[in-house]
Protein backbone atom coordinates (compact mmCIF):
# COMPACT_ATOMS: atom_id res chain seq x y z
CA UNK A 1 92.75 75.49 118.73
CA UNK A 2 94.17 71.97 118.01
CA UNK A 3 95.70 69.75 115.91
CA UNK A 4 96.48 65.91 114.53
CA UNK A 5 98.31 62.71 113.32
CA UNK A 6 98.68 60.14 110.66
CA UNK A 7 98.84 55.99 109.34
CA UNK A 8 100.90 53.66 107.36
CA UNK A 9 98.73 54.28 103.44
CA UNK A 10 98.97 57.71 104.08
CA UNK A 11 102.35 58.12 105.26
CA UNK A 12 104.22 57.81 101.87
CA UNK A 13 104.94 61.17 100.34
CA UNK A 14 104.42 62.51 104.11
CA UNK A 15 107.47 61.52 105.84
CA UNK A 16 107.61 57.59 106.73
CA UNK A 17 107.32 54.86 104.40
CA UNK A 18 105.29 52.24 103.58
CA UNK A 19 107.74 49.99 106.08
CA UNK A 20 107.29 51.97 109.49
CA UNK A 21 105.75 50.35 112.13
CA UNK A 22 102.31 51.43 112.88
CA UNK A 23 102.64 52.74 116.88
CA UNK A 24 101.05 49.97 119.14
CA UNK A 25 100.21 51.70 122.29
CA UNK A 26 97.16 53.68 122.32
CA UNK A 27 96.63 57.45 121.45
CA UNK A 28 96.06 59.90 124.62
CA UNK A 29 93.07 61.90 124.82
CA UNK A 30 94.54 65.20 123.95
CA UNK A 31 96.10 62.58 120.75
CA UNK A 32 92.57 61.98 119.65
CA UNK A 33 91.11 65.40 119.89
CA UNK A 34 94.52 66.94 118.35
CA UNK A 35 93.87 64.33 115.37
CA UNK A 36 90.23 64.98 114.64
CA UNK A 37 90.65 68.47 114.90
CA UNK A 38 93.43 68.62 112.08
CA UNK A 39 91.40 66.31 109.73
CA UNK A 40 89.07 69.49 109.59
CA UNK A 41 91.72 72.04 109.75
CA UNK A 42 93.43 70.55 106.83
CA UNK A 43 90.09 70.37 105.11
CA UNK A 44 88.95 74.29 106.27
CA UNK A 45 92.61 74.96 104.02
CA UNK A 46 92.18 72.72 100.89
CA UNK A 47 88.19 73.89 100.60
CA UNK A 48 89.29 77.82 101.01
CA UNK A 49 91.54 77.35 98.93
CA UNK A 50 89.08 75.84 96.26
CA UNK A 51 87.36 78.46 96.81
CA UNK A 52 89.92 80.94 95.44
CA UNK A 53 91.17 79.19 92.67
CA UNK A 54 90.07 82.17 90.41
CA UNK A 55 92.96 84.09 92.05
CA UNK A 56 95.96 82.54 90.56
CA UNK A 57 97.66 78.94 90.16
CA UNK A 58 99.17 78.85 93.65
CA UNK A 59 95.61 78.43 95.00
CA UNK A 60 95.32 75.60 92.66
CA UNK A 61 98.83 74.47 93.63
CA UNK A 62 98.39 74.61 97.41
CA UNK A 63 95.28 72.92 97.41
CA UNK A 64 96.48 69.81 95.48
CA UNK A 65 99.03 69.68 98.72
CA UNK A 66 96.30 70.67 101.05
CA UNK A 67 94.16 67.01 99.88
CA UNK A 68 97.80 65.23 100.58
CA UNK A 69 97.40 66.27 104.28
CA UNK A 70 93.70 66.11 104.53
CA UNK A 71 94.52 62.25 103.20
CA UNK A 72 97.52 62.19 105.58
CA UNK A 73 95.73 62.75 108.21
CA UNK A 74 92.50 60.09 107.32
CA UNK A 75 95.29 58.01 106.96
CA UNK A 76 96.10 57.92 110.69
CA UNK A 77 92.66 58.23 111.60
CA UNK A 78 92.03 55.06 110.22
CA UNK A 79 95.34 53.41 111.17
CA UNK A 80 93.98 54.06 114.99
CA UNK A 81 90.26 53.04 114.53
CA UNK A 82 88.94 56.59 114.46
CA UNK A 83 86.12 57.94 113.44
CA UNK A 84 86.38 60.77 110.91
CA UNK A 85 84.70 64.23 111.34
CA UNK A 86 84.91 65.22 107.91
CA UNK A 87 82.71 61.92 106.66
CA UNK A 88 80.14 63.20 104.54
CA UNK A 89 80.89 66.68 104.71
CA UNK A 90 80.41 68.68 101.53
CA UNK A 91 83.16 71.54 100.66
CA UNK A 92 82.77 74.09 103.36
CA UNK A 93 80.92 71.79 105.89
CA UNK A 94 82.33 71.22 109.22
CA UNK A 95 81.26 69.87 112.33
CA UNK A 96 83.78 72.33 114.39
CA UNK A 97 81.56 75.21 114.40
CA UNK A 98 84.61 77.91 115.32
CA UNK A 99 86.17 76.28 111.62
CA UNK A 100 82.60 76.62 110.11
CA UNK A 101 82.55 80.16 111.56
CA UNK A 102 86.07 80.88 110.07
CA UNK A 103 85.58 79.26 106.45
CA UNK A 104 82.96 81.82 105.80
CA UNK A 105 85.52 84.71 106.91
CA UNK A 106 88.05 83.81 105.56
CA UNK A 107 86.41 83.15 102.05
CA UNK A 108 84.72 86.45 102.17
CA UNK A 109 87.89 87.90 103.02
CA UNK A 110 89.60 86.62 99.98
CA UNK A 111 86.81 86.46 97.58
CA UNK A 112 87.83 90.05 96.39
CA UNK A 113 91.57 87.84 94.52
CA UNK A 114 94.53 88.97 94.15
CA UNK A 115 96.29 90.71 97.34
CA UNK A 116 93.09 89.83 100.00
CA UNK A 117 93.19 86.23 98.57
CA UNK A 118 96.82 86.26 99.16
CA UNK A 119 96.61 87.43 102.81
CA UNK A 120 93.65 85.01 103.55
CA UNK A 121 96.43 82.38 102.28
CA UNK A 122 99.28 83.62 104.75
CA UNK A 123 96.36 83.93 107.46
CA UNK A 124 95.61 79.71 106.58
CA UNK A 125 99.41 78.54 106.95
CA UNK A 126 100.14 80.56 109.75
CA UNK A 127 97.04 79.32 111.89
CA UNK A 128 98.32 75.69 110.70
CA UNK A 129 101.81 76.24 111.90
CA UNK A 130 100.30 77.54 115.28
CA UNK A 131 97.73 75.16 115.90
CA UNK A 132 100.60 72.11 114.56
CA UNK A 133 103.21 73.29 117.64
CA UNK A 134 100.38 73.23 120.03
CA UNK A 135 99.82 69.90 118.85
CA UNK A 136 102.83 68.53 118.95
CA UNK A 137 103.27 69.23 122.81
CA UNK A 138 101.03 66.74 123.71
CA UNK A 139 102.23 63.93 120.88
CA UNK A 140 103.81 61.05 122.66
CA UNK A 141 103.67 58.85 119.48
CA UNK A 142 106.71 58.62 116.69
CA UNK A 143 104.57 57.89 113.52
CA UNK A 144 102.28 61.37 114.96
CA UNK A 145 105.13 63.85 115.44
CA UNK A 146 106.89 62.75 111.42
CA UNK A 147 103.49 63.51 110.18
CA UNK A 148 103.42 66.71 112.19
CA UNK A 149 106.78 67.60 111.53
CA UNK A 150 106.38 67.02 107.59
CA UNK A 151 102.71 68.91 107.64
CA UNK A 152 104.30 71.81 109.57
CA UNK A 153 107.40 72.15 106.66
CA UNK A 154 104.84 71.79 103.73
CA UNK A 155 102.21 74.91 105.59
CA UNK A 156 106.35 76.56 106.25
CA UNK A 157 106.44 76.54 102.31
CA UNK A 158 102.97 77.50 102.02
CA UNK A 159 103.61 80.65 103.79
CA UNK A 160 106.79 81.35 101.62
CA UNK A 161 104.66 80.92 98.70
CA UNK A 162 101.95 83.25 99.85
CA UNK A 163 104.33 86.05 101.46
CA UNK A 164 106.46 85.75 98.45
CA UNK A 165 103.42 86.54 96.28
CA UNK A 166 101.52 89.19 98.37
CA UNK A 167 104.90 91.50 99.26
CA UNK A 168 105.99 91.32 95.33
CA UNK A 169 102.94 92.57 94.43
CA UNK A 170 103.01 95.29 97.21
CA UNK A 171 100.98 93.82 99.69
CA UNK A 172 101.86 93.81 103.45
CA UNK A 173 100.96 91.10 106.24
CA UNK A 174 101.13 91.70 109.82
CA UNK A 175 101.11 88.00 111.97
CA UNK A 176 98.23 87.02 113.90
CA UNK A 177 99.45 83.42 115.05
CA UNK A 178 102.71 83.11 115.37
CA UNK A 179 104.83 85.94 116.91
CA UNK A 180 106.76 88.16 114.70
CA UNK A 181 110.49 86.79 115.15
CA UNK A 182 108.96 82.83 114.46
CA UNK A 183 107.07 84.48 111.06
CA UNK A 184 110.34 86.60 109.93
CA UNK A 185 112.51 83.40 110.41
CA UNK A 186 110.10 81.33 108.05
CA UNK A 187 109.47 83.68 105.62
CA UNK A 188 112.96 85.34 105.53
CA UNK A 189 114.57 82.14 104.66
CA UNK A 190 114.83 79.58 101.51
CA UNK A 191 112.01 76.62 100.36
CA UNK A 192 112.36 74.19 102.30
CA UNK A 193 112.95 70.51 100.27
CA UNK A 194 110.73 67.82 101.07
CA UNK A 195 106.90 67.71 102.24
CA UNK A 196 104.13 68.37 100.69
């Protein structure tokens, strides 16, 4: 999978200000595609999400911050003359049909609440923080990586969140994404400050 970037409206709250430069050169290929593909991702996450709102404030929560990156990210689409794959989509539309695929999973997965809803949350953040590092090894561009670095600490905080909730209510969660050292170290340590 993939992942994306970010502009200058959308950037405040995210990581830069409403002062940073936007970058002048143009975006690489693997740029583009990383940058389209996140505008869904972060969308596949906020409409899940909406979807399990019945399960407990944190969905409610974490969805809010979800629409900040799924904004985020439109920001910079715009900022580079992009056009935006999730124009005109409906909640749980995509045009990535591997993301379409995985919306339906993932909210029949959860749709049972409390500790499956929790999991399918944990599943969401860690597929973000995954598909964010692959990203970020092809991002040549300053304004991309802050946006990817501040995305990657909020979806770091999502996963506390989620963990938090799902092993104090005796639930268990084995990585899928990220290997089991990287997922200990995130969710073994305190909230990060800052992000969204």
């Amino acid at each position: 999978m993939k992942w994306t970037t970010l502009p200058l409206l959308a950037l405040v709250g995210v990581g830069c200000t409403d002062t940073d430069p936007p970058s002048v050169s143009p975006l690489s290929s693997e740029e583009i595609a990383g940058l389209r593909f996140s505008r869904e991702e972060e969308k596949l996450a906020r409409d899940v999400y909406g979807d399990l709102t019945a399960s407990g404030p944190i969905f409610s929560n974490i969805q809010t911050s979800e629409q900040r990156h799924f904004d985020a990210i439109g920001g910079l689409l715009v900022a580079y003359g992009l056009d935006n794959p999730a124009e005109r989509l409906t909640a749980g539309e995509f045009k990535d049909p591997e993301l379409a695929a995985l919306y339906q999973d993932l909210v029949q997965r959860g749709a049972p609440g409390g500790l499956s809803a929790l999991g399918v949350g944990c599943t969401i953040e860690e597929l973000d923080l995954h598909d964010l590092a692959t990203a970020q090894m092809t991002v040549a561009h300053p304004d991309l990586e802050t946006v990817y670095d501040n995305l990657a600490l909020g979806s770091r905080n999502h996963l506390r969140a989620f963990y938090g909730n799902l092993t104090a209510g005796g639930g268990s969660y084995t990585p899928i994404w990220l290997d089991q050292a990287t997922f200990d170290a995130i969710v073994t340590t305190p909230k990060e400050q800052g992000g969204n």
